[in-house]
Protein backbone atom coordinates (compact mmCIF):
# COMPACT_ATOMS: atom_id res chain seq x y z
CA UNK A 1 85.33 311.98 225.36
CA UNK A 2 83.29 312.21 221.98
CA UNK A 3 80.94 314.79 223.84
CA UNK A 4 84.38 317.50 223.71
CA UNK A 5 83.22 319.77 221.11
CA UNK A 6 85.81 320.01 217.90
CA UNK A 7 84.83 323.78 217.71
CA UNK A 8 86.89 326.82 219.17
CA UNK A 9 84.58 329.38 221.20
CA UNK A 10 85.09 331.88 218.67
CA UNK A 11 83.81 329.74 215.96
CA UNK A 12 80.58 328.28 218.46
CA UNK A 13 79.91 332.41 218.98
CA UNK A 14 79.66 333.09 214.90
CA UNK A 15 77.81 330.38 214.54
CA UNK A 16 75.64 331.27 216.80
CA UNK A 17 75.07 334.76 215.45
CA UNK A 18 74.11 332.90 212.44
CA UNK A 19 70.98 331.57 213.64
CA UNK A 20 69.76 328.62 211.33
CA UNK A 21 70.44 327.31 207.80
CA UNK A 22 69.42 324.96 205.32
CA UNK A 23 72.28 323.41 203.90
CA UNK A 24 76.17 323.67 204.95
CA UNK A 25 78.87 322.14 202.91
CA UNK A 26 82.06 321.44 204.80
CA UNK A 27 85.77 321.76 203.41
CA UNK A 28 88.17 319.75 205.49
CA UNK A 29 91.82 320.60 204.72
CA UNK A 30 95.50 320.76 205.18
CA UNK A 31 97.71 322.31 203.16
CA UNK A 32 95.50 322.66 200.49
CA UNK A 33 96.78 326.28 199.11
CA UNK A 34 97.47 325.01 195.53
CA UNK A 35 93.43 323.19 195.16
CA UNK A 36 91.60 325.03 197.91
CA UNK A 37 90.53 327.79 196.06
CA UNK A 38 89.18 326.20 192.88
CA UNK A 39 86.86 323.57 195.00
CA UNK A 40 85.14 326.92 197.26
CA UNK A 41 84.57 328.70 194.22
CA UNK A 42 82.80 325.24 192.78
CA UNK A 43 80.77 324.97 196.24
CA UNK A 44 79.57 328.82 196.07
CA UNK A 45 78.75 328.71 192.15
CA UNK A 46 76.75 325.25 192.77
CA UNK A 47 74.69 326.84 195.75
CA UNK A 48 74.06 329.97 194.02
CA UNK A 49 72.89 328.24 191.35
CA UNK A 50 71.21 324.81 192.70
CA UNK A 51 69.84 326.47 195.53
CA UNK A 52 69.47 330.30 195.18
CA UNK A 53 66.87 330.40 197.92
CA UNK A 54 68.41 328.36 200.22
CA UNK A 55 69.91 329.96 203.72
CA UNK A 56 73.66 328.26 203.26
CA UNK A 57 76.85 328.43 205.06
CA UNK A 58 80.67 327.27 203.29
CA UNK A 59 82.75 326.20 205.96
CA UNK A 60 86.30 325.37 205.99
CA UNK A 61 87.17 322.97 208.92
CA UNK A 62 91.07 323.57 208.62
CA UNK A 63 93.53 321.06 210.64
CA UNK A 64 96.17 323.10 211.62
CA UNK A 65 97.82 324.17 207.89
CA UNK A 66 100.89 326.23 207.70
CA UNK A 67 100.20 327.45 204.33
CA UNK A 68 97.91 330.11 202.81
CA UNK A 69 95.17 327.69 202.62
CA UNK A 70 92.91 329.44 205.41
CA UNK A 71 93.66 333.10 203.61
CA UNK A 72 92.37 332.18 200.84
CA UNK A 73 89.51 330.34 201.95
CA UNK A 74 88.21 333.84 203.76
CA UNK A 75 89.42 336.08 200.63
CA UNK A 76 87.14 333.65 197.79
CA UNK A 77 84.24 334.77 197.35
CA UNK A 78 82.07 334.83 193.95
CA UNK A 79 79.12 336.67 194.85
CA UNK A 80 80.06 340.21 193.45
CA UNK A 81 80.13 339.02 189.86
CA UNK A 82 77.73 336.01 190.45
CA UNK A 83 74.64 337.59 188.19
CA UNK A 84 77.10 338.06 185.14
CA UNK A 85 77.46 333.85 185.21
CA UNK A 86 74.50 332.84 186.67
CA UNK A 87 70.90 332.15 185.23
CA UNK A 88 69.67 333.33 188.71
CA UNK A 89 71.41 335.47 191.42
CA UNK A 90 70.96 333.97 194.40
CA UNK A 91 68.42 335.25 196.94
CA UNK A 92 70.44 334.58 199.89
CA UNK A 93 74.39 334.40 199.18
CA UNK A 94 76.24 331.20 201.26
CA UNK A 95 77.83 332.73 204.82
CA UNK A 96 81.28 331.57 205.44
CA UNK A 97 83.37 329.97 208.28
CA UNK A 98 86.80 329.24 208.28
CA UNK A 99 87.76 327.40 211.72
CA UNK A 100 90.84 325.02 213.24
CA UNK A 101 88.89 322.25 214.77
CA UNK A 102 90.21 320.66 218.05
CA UNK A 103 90.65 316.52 218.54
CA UNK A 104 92.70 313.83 217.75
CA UNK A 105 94.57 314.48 214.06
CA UNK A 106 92.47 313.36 211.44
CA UNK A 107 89.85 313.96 208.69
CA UNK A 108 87.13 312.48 212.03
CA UNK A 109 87.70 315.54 213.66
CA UNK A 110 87.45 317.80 210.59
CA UNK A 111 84.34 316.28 210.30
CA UNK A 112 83.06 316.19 213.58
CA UNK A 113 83.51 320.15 213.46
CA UNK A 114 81.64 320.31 210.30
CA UNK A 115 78.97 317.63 211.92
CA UNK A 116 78.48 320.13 215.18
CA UNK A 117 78.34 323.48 212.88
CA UNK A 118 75.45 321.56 211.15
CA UNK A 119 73.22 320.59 214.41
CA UNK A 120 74.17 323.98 215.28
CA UNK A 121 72.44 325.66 212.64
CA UNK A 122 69.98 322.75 212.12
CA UNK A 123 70.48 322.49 208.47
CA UNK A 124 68.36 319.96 206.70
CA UNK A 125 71.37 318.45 204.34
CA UNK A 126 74.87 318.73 205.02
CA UNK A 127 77.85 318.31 202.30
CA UNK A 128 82.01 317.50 202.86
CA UNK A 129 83.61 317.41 199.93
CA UNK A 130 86.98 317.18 199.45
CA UNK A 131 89.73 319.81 199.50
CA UNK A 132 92.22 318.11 196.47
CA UNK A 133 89.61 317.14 194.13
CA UNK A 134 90.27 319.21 190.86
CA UNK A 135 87.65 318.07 189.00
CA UNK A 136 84.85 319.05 191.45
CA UNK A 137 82.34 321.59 189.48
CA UNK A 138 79.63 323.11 190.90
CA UNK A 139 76.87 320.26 190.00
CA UNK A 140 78.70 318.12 192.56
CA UNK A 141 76.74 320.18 194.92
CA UNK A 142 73.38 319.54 193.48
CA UNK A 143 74.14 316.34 192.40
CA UNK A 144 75.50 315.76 197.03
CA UNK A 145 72.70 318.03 198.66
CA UNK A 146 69.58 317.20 195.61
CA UNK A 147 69.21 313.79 197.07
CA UNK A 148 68.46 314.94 200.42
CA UNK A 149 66.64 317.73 200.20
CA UNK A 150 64.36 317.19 197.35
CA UNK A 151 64.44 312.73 197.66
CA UNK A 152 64.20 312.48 201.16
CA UNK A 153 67.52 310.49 200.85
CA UNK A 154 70.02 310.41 204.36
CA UNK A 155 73.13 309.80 202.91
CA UNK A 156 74.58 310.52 199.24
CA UNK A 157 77.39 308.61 198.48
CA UNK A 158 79.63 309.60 195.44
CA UNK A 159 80.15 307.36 191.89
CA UNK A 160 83.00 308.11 190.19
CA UNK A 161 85.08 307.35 187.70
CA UNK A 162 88.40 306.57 188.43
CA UNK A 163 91.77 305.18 186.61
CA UNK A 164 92.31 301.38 187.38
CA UNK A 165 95.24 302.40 189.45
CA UNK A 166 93.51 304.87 191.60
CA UNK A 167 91.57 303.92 195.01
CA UNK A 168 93.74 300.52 195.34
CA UNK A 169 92.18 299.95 198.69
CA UNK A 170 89.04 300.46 197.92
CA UNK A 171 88.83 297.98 194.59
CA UNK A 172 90.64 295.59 196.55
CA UNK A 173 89.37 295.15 200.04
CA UNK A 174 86.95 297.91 201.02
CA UNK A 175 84.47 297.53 198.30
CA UNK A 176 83.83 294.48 197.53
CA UNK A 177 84.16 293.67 201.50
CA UNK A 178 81.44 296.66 201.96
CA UNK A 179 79.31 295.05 199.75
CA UNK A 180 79.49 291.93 200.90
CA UNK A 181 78.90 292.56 204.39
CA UNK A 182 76.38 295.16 204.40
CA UNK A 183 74.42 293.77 201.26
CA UNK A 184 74.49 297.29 199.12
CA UNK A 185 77.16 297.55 195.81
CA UNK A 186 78.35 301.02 196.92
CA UNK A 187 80.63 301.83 194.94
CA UNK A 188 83.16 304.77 196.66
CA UNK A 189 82.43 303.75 200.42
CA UNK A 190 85.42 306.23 201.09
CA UNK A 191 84.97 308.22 198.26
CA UNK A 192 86.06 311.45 200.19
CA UNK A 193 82.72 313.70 199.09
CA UNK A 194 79.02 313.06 200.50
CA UNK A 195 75.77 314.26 201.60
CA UNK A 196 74.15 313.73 205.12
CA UNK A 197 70.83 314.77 206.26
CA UNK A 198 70.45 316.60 209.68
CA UNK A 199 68.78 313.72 211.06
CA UNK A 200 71.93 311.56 210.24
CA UNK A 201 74.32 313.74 211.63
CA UNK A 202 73.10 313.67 214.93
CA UNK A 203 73.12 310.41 214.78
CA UNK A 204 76.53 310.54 214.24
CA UNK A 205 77.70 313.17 216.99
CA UNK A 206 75.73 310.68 219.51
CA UNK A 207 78.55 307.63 218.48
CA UNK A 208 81.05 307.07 220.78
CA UNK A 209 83.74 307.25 218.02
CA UNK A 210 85.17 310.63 217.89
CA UNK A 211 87.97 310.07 220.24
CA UNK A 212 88.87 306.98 218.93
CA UNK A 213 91.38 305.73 215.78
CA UNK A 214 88.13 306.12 213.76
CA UNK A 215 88.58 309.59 213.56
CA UNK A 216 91.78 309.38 211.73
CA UNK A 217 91.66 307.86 208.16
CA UNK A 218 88.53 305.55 209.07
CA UNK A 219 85.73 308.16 209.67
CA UNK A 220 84.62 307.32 205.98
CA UNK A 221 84.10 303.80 206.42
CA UNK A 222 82.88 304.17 209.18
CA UNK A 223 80.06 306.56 208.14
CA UNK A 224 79.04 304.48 205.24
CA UNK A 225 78.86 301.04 207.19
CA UNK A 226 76.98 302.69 210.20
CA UNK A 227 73.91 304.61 207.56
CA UNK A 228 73.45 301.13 205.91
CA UNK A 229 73.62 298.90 208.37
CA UNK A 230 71.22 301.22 210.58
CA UNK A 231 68.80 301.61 208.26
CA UNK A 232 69.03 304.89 207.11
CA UNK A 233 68.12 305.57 203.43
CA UNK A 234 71.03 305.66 201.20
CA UNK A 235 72.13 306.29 197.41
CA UNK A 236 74.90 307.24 195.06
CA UNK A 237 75.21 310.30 192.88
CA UNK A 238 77.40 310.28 189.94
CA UNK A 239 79.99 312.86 189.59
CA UNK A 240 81.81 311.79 187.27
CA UNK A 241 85.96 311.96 187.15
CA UNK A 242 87.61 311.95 190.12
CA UNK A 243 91.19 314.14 189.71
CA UNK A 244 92.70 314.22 192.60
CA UNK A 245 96.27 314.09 194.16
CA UNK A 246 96.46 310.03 193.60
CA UNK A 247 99.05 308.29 195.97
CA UNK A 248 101.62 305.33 194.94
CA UNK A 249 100.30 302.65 196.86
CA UNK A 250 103.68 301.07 197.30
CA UNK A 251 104.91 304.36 198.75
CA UNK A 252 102.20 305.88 201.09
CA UNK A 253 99.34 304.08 201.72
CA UNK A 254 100.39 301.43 204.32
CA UNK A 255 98.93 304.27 207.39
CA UNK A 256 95.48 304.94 205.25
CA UNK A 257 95.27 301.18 204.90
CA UNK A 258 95.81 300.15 208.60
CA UNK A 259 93.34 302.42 209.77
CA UNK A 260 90.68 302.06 207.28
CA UNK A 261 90.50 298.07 207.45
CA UNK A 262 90.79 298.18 210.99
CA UNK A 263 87.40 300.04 211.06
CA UNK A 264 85.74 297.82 208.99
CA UNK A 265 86.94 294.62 210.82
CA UNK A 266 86.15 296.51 213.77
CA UNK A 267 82.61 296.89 212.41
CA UNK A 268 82.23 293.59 211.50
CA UNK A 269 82.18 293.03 215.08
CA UNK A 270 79.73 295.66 216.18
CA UNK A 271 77.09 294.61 213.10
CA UNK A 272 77.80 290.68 213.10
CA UNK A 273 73.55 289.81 213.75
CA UNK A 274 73.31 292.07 210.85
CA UNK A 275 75.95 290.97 208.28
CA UNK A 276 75.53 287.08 208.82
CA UNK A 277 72.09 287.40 207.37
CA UNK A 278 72.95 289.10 204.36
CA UNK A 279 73.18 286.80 201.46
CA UNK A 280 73.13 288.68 197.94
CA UNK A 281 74.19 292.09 197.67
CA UNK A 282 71.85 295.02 195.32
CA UNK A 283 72.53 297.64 193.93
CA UNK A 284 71.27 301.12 195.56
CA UNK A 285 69.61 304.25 193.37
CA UNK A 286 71.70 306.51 191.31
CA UNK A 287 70.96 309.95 191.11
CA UNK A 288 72.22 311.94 188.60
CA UNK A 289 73.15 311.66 184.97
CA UNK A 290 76.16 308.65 184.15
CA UNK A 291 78.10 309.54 181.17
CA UNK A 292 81.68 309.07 180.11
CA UNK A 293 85.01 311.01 181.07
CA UNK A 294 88.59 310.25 181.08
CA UNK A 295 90.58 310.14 184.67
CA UNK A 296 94.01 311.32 185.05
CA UNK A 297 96.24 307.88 184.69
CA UNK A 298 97.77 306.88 187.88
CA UNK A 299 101.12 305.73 188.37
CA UNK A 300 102.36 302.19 190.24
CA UNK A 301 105.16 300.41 191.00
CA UNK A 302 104.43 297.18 189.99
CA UNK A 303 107.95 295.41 191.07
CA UNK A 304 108.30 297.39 194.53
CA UNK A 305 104.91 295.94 195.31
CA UNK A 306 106.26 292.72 194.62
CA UNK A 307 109.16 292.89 196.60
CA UNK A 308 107.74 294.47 199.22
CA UNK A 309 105.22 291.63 199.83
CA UNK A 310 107.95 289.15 199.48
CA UNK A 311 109.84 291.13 202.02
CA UNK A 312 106.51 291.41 203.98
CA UNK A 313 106.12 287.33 204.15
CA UNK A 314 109.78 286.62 205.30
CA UNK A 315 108.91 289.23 207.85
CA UNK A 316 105.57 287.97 209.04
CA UNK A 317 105.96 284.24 208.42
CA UNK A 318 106.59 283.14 211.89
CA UNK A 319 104.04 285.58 213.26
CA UNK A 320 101.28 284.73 210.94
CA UNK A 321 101.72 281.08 211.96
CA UNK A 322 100.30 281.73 215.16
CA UNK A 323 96.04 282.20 213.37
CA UNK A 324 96.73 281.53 209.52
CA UNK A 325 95.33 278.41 208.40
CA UNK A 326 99.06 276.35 207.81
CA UNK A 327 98.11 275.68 204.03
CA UNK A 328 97.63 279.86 203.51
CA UNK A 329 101.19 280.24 204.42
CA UNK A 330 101.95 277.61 201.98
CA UNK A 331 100.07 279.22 198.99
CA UNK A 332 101.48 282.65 199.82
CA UNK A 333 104.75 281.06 199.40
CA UNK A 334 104.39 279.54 196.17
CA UNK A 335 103.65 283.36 194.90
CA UNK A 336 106.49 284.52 196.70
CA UNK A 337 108.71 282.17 194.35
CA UNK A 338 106.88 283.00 191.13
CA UNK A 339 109.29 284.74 188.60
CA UNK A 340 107.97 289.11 188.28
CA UNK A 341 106.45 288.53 184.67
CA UNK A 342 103.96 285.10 186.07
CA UNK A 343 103.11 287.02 189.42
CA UNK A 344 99.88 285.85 190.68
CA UNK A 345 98.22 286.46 194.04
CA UNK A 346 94.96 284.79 193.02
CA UNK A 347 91.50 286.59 194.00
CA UNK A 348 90.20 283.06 196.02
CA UNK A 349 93.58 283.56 197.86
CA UNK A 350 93.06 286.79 198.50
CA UNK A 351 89.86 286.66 199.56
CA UNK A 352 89.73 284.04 202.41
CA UNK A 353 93.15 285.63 203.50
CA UNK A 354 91.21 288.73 204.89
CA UNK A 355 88.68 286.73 205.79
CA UNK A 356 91.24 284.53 208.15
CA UNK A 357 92.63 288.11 209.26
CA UNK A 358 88.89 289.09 210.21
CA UNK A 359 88.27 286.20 212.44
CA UNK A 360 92.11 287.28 213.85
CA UNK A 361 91.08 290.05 214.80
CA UNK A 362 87.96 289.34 216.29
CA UNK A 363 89.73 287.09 218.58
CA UNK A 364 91.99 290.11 219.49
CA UNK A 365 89.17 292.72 219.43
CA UNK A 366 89.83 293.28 223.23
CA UNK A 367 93.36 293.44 223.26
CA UNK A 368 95.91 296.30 223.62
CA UNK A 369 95.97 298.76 220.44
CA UNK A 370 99.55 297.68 219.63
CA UNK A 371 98.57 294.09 219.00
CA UNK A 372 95.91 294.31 216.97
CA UNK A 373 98.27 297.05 215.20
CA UNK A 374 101.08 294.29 214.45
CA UNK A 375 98.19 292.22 212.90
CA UNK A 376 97.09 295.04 210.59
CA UNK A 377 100.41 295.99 209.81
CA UNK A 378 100.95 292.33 208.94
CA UNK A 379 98.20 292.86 206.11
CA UNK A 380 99.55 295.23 204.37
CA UNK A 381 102.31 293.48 202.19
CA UNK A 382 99.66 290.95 201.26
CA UNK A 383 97.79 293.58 200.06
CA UNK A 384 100.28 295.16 198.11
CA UNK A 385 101.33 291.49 196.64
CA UNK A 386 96.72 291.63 195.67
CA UNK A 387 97.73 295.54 193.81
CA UNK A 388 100.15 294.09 192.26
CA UNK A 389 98.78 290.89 190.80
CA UNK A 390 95.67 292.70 189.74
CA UNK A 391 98.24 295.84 187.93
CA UNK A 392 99.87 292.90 185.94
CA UNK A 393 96.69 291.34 185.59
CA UNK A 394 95.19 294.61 184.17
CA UNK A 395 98.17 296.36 182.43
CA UNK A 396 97.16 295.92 178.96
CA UNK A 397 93.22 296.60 179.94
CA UNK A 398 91.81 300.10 179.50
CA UNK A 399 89.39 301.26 182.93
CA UNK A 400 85.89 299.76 181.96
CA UNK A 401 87.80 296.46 181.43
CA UNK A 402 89.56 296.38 184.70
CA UNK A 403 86.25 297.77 186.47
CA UNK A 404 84.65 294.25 185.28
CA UNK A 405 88.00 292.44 187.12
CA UNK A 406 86.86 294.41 190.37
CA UNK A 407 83.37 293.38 189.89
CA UNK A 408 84.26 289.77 189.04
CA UNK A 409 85.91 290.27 192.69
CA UNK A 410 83.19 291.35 194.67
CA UNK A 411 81.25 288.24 193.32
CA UNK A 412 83.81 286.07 194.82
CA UNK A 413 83.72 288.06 198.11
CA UNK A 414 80.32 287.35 198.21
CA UNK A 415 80.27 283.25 197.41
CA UNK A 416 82.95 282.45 199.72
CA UNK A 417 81.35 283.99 202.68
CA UNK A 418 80.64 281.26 203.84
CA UNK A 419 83.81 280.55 204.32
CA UNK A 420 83.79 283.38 206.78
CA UNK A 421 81.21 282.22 208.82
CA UNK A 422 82.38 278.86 209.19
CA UNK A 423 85.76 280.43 210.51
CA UNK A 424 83.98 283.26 212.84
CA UNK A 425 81.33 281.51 214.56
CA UNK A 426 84.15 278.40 215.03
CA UNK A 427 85.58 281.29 217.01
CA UNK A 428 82.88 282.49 218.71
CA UNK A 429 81.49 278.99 219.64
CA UNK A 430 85.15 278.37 221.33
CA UNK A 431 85.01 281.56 223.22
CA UNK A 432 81.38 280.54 224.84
């Protein structure tokens, strides 16, 4: 299954005609007409201007939109009045692709299109960035593709920053969970907008994941936890803002969050020699310049995350009583009766409660999609009761403040590991 190629014949034969190239940047999208036209101009200024003598290619790996957002990826182009902006016109102007890709729905088989143009052309770094991002400018390309070519680096991860309300399931779970399994504080592991060498991208194509749920909402994740934990050499550029289109958590995140924590726990299994040695987490290198900027705020329902994870526990109680530790379901509902103005789902709390869901789903690794599905799904209201302990927690704290919360998070991740091992290898030992 993951050796059916993502790309259409037509696109396979332009390609083709292309011959080689040096860097591609990839623009996954859908129905992106309103954004899509800002963030190719940004890619073409940055390689005109970052990397005027390098063969490049601008491709937009397109999932099926029934907007305008493929017109106007094949009508912008900057080139014709480049030399009237630009220090230095570029030597050879940035081909562009616009293609459907074929798979399973999801941003995995954007990117596996985008992964197969590269090894196509045999490009030594390959960029995806994002196809809402606003605030993208054209160092983003530099500051994605530098790294690689110039550092020898294998995968660029991006640093933003972002409004305390923005990336919920990142600050909560993904993270400080990351970076206490893996043993490397990056920041954004699903930031959305990276850099790959050509040796990690084949790599990638050779993973039998591209068929799989992974290629849905978890394809970041998954990318980030497979280049550390294989030893390829990683950092983090700083790009400053992110702007995006920011989603309510309370309203549409529950899909996003199922399938992204299911990869990692699902990776947990795969790397367990690796992550059970790690004991202190560093930081990686930071390329680029860090200074200050202002996100957009982000809006969040503070009381419908509260009643939706006391919903979630009258729900669940019976179900999580069959691999939750009798005195969690006890302190989860002791929160569930605290008055909306004391709301508290403590961080300790939080933390060993996806660490017991972890070991859960270890034991049901094997089992039919559908159960392990009902145990993710399970998650989620605890998670929203976490957002919303940490947005009362927070409200009266600008970003920087709240960023130290986060940090003070990851900390705890990492101390009460083990915790986790204790749990897992009681599990393991009973399944020898």
């Amino acid at each position: 299954m993951e050796n059916e190629s993502s790309l259409a014949e037509e696109a396979r034969d332009q390609i083709e005609e292309m011959g080689k190239a040096d860097i591609l940047v990839g623009i996954p999208s859908f129905n992106n007409e309103k954004s899509i036209e800002h963030v190719v101009r940004a890619v073409q200024y940055g390689l005109a201007k970052y990397f005027p003598k390098f063969r490049s290619v601008v491709m937009n790996s397109d999932g099926g939109s029934t907007d305008k957002t493929r017109e106007i990826v094949k009508e912008t182009s900057i080139y014709p009045d480049l030399h009237t902006i630009l220090i230095e016109h570029p030597v050879r102007p940035a081909r562009s692709l616009s293609t459907p890709y074929h798979g399973i729905p999801g941003k995995g088989s954007a990117f596996k299109a985008i992964f197969e143009t590269a090894k196509l052309l045999k490009v030594r770094a390959c960029v995806v960035v994002d196809s809402d991002v606003r605030s993208i400018n054209p160092e983003w390309i530099e500051l994605l593709a530098g790294p690689i070519v110039i550092k020898g680096y294998d995968y660029v991860s991006p640093l933003y920053l972002r409004h305390k309300y923005d990336a919920t399931i990142t600050n909560s779970i993904v993270y400080p969970l990351t970076r206490a399994l893996t043993g490397l504080r990056v920041r954004q592991p699903i930031g959305g907008d990276f850099g790959f060498s050509g040796k990690l991208v084949k790599s990638f194509l050779d993973k039998d994941v591209w068929g799989t749920d992974v290629a849905r909402y978890g394809i970041d994740i998954w990318m980030t936890a497979t280049a550390i934990n294989e030893g390829y050499k990683v950092c983090q550029s700083f790009l400053g803002a992110k702007i995006h289109d920011a989603k309510d958590p309370g309203k549409d995140l529950a899909p996003m969050f199922k399938q992204v924590v299911g990869t990692l726990f699902h990776l947990m299994c795969d790397y367990e020699n690796h992550w059970k040695q790690i004991t202190r987490a560093k930081p990686p290198a930071v390329y680029g310049f860090r200074s200050e900027a202002s996100p957009e705020p982000v809006a969040l329902n503070r009381k419908l995350l509260v009643d939706k994870f006391r919903k979630g526990l009258m729900e669940n109680r019976d179900y999580w009583l069959t691999f939750l530790p009798r005195e969690r379901i006890r302190q989860l509902e002791k929160v569930a009766r605290l008055p909306f103005d004391g709301f508290s789902l403590s961080q300790t709390l939080w933390i060993k409660t996806v660490y017991d869901f972890a070991v859960a789903y270890r034991q049901r690794k094997a089992a039919p999609l559908e159960v392990r599905d009902q145990l993710l799904e399970s998650l989620v209201p605890i998670y929203f009761g976490r957002t919303a302990s940490f947005a009362i927690e927070t409200r009266d704290m600008p970003t920087y403040e709240a960023e130290e919360v986060i940090e003070r998070l990851c900390d705890k991740f990492e101390k009460l590991k083990p915790y986790l091992l204790q749990r897992w290898d009681s599990i393991v030992n009973n399944e020898g």
